[in-house]
Protein backbone atom coordinates (compact mmCIF):
# COMPACT_ATOMS: atom_id res chain seq x y z
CA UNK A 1 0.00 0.00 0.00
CA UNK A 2 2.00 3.35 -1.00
CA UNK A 3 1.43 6.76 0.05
CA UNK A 4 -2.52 7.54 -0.38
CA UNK A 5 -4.35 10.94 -0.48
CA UNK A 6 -4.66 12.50 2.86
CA UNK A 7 -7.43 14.25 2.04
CA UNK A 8 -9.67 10.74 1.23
CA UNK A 9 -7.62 9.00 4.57
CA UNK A 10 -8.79 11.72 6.56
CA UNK A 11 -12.11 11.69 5.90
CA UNK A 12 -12.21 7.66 6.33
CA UNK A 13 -10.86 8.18 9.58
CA UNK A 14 -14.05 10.37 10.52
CA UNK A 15 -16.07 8.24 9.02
CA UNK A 16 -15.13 5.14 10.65
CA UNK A 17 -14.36 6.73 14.16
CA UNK A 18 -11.16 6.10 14.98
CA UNK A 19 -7.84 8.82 14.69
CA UNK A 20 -5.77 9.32 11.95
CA UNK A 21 -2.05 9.49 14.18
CA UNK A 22 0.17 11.99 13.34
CA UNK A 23 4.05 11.53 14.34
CA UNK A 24 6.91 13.32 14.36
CA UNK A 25 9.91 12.06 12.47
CA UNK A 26 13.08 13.09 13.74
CA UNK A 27 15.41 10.27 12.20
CA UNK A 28 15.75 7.15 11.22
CA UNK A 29 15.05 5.39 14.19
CA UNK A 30 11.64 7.36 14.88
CA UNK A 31 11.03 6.29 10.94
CA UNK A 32 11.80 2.61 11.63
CA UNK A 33 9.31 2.37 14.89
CA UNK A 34 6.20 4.36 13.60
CA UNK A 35 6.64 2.04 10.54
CA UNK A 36 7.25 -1.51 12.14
CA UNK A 37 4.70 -0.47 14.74
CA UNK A 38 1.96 1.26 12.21
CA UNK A 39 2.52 -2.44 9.56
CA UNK A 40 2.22 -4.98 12.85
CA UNK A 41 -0.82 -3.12 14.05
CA UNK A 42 -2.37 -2.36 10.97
CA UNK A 43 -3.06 1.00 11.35
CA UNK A 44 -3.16 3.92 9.04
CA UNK A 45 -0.47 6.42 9.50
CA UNK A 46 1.06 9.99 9.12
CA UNK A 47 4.64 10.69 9.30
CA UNK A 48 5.01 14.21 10.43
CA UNK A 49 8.46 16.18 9.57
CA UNK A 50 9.45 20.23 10.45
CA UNK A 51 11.09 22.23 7.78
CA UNK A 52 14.46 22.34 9.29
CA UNK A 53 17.84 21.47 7.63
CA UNK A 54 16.66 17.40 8.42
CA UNK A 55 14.03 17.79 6.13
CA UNK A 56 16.13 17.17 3.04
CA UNK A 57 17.39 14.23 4.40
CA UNK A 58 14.16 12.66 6.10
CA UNK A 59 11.95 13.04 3.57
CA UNK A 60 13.26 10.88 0.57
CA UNK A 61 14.01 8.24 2.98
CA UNK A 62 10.50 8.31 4.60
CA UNK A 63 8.69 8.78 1.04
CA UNK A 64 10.81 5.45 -0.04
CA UNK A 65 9.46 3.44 3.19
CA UNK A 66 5.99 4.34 3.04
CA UNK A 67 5.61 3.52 -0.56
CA UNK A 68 6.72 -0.47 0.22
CA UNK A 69 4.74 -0.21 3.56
CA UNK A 70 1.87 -2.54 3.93
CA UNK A 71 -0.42 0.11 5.35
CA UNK A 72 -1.47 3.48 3.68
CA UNK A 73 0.58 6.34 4.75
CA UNK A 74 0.75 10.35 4.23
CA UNK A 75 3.56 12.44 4.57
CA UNK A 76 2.73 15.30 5.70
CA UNK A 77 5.81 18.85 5.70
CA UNK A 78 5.46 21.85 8.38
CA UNK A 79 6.28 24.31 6.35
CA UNK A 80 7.51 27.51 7.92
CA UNK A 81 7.81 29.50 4.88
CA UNK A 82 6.57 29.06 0.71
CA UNK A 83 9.80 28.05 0.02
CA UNK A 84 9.97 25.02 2.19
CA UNK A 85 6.83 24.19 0.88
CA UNK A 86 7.81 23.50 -2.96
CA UNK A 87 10.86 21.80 -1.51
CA UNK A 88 8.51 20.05 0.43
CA UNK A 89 6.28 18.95 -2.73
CA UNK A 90 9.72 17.81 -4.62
CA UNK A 91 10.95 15.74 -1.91
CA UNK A 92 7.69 13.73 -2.03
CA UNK A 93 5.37 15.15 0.51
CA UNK A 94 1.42 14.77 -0.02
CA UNK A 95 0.79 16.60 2.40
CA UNK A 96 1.63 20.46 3.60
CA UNK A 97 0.58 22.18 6.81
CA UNK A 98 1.08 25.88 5.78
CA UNK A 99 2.29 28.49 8.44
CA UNK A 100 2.02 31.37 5.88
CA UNK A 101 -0.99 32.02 3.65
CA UNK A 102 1.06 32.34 0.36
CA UNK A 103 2.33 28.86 0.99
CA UNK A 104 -1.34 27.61 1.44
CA UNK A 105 -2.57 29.05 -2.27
CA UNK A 106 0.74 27.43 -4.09
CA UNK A 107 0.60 23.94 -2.71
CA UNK A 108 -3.31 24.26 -3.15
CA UNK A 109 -2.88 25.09 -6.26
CA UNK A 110 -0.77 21.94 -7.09
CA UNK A 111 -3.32 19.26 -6.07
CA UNK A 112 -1.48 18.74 -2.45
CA UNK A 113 -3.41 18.66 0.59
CA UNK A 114 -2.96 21.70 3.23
CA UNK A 115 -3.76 20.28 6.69
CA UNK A 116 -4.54 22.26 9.96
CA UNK A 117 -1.47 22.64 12.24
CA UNK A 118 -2.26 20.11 14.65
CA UNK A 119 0.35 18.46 17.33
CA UNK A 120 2.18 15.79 16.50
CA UNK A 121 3.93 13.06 18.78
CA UNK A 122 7.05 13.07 19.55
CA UNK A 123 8.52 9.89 20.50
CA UNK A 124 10.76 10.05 24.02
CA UNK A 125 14.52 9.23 23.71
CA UNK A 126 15.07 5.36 23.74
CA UNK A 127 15.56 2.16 21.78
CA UNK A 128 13.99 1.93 18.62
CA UNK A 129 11.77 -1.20 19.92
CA UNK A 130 10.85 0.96 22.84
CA UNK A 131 9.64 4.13 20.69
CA UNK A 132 7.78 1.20 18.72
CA UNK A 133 5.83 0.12 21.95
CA UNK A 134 5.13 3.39 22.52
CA UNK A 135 3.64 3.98 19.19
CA UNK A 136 2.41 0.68 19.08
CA UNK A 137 0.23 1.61 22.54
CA UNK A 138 -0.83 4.88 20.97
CA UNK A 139 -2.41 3.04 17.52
CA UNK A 140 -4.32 1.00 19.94
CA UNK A 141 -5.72 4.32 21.83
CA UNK A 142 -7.14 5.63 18.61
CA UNK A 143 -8.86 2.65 17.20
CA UNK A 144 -6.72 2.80 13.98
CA UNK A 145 -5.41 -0.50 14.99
CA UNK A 146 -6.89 -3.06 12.13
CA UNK A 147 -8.25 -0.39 9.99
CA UNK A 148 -5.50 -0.43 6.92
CA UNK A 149 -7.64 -3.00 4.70
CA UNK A 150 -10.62 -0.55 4.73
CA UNK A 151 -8.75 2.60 4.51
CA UNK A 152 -6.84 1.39 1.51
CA UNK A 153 -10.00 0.65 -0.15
CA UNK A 154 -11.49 3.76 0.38
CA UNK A 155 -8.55 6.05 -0.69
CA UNK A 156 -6.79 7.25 -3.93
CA UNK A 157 -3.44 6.34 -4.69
CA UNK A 158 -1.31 9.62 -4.30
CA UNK A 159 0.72 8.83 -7.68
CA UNK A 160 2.95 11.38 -9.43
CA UNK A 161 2.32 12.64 -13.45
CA UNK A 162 5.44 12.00 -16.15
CA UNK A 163 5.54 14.37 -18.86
CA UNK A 164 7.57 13.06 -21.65
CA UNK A 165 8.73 14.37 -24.26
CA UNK A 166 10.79 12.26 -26.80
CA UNK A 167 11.78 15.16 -30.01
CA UNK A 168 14.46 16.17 -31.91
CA UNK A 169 16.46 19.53 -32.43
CA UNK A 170 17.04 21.45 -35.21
CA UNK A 171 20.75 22.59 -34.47
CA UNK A 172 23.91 21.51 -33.20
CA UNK A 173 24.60 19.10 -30.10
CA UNK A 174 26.52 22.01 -27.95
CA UNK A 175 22.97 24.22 -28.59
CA UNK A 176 20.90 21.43 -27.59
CA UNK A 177 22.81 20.46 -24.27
CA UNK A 178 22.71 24.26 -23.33
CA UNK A 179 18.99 24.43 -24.28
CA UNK A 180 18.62 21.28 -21.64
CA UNK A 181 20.50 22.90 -19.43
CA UNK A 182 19.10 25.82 -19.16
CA UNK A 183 15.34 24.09 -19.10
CA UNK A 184 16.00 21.94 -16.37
CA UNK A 185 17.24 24.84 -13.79
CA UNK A 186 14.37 26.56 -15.18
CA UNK A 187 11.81 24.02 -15.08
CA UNK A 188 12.72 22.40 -11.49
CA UNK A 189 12.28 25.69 -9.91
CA UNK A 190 7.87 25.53 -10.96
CA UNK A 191 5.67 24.45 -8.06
CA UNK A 192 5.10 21.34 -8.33
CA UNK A 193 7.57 19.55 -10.59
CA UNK A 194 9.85 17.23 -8.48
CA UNK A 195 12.34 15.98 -10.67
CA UNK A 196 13.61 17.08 -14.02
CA UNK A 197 15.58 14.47 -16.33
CA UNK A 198 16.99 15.24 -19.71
CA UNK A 199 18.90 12.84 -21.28
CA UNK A 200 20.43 11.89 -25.00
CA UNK A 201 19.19 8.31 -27.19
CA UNK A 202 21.63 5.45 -26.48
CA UNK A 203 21.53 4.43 -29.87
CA UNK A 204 22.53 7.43 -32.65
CA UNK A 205 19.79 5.91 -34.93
CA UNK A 206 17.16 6.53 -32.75
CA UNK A 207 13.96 7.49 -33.85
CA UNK A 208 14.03 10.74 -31.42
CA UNK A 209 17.31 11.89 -30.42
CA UNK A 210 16.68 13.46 -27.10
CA UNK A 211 13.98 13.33 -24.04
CA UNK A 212 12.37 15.34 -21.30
CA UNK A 213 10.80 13.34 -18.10
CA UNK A 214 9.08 16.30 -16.02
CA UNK A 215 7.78 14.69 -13.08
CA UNK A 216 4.70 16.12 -11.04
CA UNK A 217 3.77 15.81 -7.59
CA UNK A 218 0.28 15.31 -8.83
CA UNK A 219 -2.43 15.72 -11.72
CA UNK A 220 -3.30 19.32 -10.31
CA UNK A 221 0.13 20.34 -11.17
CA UNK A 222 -0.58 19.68 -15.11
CA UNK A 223 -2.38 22.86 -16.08
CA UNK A 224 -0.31 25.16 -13.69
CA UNK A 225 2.82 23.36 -15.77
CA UNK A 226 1.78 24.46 -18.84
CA UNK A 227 0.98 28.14 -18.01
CA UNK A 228 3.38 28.85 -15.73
CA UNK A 229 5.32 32.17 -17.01
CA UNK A 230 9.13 30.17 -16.93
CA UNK A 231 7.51 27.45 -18.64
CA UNK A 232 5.71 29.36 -21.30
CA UNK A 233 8.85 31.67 -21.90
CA UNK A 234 11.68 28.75 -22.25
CA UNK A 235 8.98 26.52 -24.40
CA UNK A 236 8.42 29.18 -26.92
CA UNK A 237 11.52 30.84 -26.67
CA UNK A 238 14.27 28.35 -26.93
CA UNK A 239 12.72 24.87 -26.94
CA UNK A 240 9.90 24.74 -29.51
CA UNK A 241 10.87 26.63 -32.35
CA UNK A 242 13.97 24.06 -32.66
CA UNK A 243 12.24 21.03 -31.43
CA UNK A 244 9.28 20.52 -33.90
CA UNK A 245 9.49 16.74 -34.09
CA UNK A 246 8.48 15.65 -30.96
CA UNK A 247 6.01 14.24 -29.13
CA UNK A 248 4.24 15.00 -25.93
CA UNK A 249 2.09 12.23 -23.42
CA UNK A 250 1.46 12.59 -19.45
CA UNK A 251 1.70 9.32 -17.94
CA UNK A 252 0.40 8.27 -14.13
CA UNK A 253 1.71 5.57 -12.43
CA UNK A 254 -0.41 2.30 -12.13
């Protein structure tokens, strides 16, 4: 069961009466007890992490657990400030609790959840087996203890969008590695997008020569892609008017 929307887990949690736990990841050991705890008691769960220099270090790790855990998970970023929220968003978070109003309307505007600042739990210093007793205790307290089957029926996959673009350029190798170059600082910088690769056909007989993977933190982000002012001005600027053989398609994961 990988990460699910928090949005649809949230409202199954009303729905069924029990509480959607929220903890606070601090490191790896607090990420290896919420998880062996949350997949033993079959619970539902939220990792919780504060914009702080961790962040960029917790997150990919956490994002890479919960998407092999057995029970549906969010991941949910504190973000202080707008600009820890877009980091947030690229480093896999689905979910954004939004200290500053700006940073509310951006992530809302790219499909990701903003969540009211509630607390979090912090686990107490101590082994990791006894933070996972301790979690393992608090599960049980909020009836989400058994509830992963049904919750993972009841809510959307939280899958990221692919744009590809396979094409060809009209001019020389140097002008189309400084084109990509110049596109993916540009690009990665959008709300939204959370990886950029551009990369060059193995083979030199290759029906398309080069490719763009854009990847999106979700569906939402599609449209705001598309009319985004640095999009709009490096697509018609420098990359379509060279690049007329090509060919677009969004893919989601399955």
């Amino acid at each position: 069961m990988p990460l699910v929307d928090a949005s649809d887990l949230n409202t199954h949690a009303r729905s069924q009466g029990y509480e959607l736990c929220r903890f606070a990841v601090r490191d790896l050991d607090d990420l290896h007890a919420v998880m062996t705890a949350a997949e033993a008691e079959l619970a539902p769960v939220c990792f919780v992490v504060a914009e702080d220099w961790r962040a960029q270090y917790l997150l990919p790790a956490i994002e890479r657990r919960a998407r092999s855990t057995r029970v549906p998970a969010v991941l949910q970023l504190v973000a202080a400030t707008a600009a820890g929220a877009i980091e947030g968003m690229r480093l896999g978070c689905n979910s954004i609790v939004a200290q500053q109003a700006d940073a509310g309307a951006i992530v809302r505007a790219c499909g990701v959840p903003v969540s009211d600042a509630t607390a979090a739990e912090v686990l107490q210093e101590g082994t990791v087996a006894e933070k996972a007793d301790a979690v393992t205790a608090r599960l049980r307290r909020s009836r989400s203890a058994g509830t992963a089957t049904d919750a993972d029926a009841h809510c959307k996959r939280w899958e990221a969008v692919e744009h590809c673009i396979v094409y060809n350029y009209a001019g020389s190798e140097e002008d189309a590695r400084a084109m990509m170059a110049r596109g993916k600082a540009e690009l990665a910088a959008i709300p939204g997008v959370t990886d950029v690769f551009v990369g060059k056909a193995v083979e030199a007989a290759a029906r398309c020569r080069y490719v763009w993977l854009v990847r999106f933190a979700s569906r939402a982000v599609i449209d705001r892609y598309r009319t985004h002012p640095s999009h709009v001005a490096f697509a018609d600027g420098a990359f379509r008017p060279f690049a007329k053989d090509r060919l677009s398609i969004d893919f989601e994961g399955s």
